[in-house]
C-alpha atoms as a PDB file:
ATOM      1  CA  UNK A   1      13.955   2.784 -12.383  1.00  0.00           C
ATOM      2  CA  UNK A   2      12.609   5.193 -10.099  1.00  0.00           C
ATOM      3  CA  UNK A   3      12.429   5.424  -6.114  1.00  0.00           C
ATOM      4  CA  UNK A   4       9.807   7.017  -4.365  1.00  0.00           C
ATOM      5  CA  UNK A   5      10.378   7.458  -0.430  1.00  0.00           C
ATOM      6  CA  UNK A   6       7.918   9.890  -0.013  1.00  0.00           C
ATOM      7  CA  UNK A   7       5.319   7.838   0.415  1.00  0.00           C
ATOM      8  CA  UNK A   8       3.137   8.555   2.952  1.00  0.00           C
ATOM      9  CA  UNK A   9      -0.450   6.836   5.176  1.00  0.00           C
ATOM     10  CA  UNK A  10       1.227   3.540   4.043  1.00  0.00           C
ATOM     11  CA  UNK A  11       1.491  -0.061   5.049  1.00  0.00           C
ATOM     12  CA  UNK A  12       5.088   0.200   2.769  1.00  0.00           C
ATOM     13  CA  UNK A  13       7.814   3.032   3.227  1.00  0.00           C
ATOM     14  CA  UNK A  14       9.054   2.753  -0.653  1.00  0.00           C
ATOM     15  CA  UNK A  15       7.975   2.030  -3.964  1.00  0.00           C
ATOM     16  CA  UNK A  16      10.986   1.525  -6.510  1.00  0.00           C
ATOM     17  CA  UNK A  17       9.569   1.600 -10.062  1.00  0.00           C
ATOM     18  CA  UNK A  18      10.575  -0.986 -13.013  1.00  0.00           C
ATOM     19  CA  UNK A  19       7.993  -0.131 -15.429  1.00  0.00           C
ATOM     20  CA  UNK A  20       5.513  -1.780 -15.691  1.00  0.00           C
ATOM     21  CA  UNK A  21       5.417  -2.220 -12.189  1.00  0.00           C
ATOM     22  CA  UNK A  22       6.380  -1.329  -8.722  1.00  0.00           C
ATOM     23  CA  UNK A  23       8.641  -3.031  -6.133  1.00  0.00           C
ATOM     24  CA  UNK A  24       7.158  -2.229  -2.924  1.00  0.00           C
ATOM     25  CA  UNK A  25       8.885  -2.559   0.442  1.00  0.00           C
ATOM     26  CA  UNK A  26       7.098  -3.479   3.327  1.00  0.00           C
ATOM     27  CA  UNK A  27       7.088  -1.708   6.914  1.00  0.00           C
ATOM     28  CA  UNK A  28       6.620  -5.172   8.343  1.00  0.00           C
ATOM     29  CA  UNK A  29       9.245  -8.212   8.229  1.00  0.00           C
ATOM     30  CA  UNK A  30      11.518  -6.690   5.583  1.00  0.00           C
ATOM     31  CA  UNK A  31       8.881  -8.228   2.923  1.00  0.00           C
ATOM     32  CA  UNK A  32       9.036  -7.019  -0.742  1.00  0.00           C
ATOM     33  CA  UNK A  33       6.790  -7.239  -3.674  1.00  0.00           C
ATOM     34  CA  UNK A  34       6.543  -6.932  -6.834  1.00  0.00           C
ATOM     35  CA  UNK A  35       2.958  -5.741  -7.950  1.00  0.00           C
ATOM     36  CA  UNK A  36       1.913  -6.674 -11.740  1.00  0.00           C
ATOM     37  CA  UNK A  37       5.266  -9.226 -11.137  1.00  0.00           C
ATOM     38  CA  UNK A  38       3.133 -10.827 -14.451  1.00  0.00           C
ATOM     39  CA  UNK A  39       4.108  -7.906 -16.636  1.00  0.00           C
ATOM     40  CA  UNK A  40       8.077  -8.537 -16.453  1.00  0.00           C
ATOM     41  CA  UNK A  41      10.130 -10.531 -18.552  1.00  0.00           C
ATOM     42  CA  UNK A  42      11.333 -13.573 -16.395  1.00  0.00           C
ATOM     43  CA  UNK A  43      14.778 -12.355 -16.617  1.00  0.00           C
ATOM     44  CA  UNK A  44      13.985  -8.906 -14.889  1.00  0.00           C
ATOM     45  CA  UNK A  45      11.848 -10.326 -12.290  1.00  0.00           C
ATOM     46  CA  UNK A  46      14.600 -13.109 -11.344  1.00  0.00           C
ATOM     47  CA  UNK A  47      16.628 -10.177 -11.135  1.00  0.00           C
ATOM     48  CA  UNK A  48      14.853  -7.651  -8.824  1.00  0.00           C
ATOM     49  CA  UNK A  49      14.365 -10.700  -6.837  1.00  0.00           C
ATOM     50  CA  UNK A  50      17.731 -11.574  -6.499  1.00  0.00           C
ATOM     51  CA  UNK A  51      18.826  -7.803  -5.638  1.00  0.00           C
ATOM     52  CA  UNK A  52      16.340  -7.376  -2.985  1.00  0.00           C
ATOM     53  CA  UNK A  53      17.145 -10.343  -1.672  1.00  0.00           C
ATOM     54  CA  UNK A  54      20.414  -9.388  -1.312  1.00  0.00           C
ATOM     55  CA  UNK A  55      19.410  -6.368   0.362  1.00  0.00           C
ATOM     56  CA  UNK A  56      17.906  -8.577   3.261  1.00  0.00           C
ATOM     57  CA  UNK A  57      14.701  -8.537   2.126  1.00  0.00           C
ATOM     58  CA  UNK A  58      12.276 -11.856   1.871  1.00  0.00           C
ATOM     59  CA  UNK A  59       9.724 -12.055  -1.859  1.00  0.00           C
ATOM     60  CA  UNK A  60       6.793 -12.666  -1.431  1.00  0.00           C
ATOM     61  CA  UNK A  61       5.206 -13.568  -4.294  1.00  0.00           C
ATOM     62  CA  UNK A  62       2.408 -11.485  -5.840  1.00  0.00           C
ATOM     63  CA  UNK A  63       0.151 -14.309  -6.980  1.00  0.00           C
ATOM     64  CA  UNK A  64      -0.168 -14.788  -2.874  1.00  0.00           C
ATOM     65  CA  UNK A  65      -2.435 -11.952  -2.721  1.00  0.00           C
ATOM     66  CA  UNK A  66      -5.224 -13.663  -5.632  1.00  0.00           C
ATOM     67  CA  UNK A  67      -6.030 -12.029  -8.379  1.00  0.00           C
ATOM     68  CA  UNK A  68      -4.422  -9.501 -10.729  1.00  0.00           C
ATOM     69  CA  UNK A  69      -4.650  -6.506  -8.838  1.00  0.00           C
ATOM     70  CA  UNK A  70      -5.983  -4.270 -11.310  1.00  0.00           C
ATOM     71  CA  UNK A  71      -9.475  -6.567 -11.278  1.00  0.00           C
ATOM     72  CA  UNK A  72      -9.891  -7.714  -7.730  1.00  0.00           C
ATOM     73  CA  UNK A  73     -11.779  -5.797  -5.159  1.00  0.00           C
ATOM     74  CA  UNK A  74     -10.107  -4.570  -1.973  1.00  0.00           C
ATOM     75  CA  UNK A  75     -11.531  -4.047   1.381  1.00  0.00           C
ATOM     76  CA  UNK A  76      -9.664  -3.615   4.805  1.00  0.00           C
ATOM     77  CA  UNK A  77      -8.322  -6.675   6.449  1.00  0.00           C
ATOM     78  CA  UNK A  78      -6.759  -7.921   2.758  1.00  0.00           C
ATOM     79  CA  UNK A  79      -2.984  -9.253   3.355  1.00  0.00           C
ATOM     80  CA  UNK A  80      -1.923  -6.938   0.365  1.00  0.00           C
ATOM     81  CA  UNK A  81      -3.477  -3.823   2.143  1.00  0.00           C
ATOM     82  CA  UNK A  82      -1.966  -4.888   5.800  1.00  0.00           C
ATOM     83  CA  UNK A  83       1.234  -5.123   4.249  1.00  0.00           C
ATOM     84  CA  UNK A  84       1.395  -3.085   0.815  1.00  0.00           C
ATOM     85  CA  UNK A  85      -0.990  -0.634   0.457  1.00  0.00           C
ATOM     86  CA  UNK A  86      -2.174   3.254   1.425  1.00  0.00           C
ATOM     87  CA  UNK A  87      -4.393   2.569   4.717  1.00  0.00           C
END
């Protein structure tokens, strides 16, 4: 796992990396998701989950957003942008 706080022009202020994927961490409402959530074994997503959860944060799930992100277009105004994303 890997933290990156240096992220910067952002609608998140960390990504925390579980390869495959990312765990991002919202600037707005203590949200947190997990992007490509698909790609982990059930077992490893329960437990990010439950960890940020802990941590005070609220899921939200990334099938809320639509499609897989790697195949769905993105334009400004998207919830995943507002609340994800680089701006």
């Amino acid at each position: 796992m890997l933290f990156d706080e240096n992220v910067q022009d952002a609608t998140y202020h960390a990504g925390i990396f579980v390869p495959p994927t990312e765990v991002r961490l919202s600037n707005f409402g203590c949200l947190v998701t997990i992007v490509g959530e698909e790609l982990l074994k059930r077992e490893v997503n329960d437990r990010v989950i439950q960890i940020v959860e802990c941590c005070g944060y609220t899921h939200v799930p990334f099938r809320l957003f639509g499609e897989p992100f790697v195949t769905r277009e993105r334009f400004n105004g998207d919830l995943f942008n507002q609340l994800f994303d680089y701006v």
